[in-house]
Protein backbone atom coordinates (compact mmCIF):
# COMPACT_ATOMS: atom_id res chain seq x y z
CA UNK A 1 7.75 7.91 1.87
CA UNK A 2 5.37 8.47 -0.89
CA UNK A 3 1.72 9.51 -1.27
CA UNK A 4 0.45 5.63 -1.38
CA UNK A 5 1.45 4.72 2.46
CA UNK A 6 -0.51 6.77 4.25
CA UNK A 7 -3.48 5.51 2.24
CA UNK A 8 -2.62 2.06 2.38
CA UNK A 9 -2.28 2.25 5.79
CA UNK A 10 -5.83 3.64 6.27
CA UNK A 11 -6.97 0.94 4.01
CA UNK A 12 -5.76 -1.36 6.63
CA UNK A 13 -7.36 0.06 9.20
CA UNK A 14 -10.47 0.53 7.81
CA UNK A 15 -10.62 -2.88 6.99
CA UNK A 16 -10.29 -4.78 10.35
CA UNK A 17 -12.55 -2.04 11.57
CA UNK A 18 -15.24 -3.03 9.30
CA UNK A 19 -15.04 -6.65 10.38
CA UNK A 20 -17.25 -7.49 13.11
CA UNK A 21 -16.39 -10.90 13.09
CA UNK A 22 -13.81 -12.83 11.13
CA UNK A 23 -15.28 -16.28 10.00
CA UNK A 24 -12.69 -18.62 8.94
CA UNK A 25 -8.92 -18.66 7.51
CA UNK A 26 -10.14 -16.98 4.79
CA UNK A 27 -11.14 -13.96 6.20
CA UNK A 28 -8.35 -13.51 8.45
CA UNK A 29 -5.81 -14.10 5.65
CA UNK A 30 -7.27 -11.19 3.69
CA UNK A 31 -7.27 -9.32 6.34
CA UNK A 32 -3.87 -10.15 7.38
CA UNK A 33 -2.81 -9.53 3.66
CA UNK A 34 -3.82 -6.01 3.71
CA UNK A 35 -2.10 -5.09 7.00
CA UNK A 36 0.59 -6.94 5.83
CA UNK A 37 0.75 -4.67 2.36
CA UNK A 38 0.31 -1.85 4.14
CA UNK A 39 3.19 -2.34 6.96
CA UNK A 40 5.33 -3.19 3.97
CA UNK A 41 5.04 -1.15 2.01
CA UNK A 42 5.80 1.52 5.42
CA UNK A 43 8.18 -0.39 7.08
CA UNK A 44 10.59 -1.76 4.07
CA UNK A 45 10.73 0.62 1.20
CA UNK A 46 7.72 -0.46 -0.71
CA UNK A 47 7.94 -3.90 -0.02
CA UNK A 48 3.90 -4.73 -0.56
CA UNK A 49 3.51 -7.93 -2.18
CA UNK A 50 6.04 -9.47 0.23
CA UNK A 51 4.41 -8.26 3.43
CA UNK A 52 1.15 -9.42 1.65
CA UNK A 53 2.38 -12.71 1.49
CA UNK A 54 3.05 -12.84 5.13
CA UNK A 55 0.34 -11.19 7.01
CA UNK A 56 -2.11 -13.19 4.35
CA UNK A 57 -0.13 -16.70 6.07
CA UNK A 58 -0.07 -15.26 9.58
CA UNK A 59 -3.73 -14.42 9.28
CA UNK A 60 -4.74 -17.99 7.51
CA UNK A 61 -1.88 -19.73 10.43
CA UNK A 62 -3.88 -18.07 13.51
CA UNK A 63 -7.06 -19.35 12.69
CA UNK A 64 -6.35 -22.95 13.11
């Protein structure tokens, strides 16, 4: 694991920490997008744009 997880895994955190409220698909999918970054690029290899992509759809998907 390199030097950029842990930080992009506090960047994630930080993130839904600073949100009081999430307003709209919007917000939740950019939200979603950085957890999503940040769990792939943990959990598979490096994989960030990919779990982007999905945690920025889950997030948008849960809002309606």
């Amino acid at each position: 694991m390199s030097k950029f997880a842990p930080l992009a895994l506090f960047t994630a955190i930080t993130l839904v920490a600073g949100c009081d409220e999430i307003n709209g698909e919007r917000d939740a999918a950019l939200v979603g997008a950085a957890i999503g970054c940040a769990a792939g690029y943990t959990l598979v290899n490096g994989r960030c744009v990919e779990g982007a992509i999905a945690g920025g759809v889950a997030g948008a998907v849960s809002q309606r």
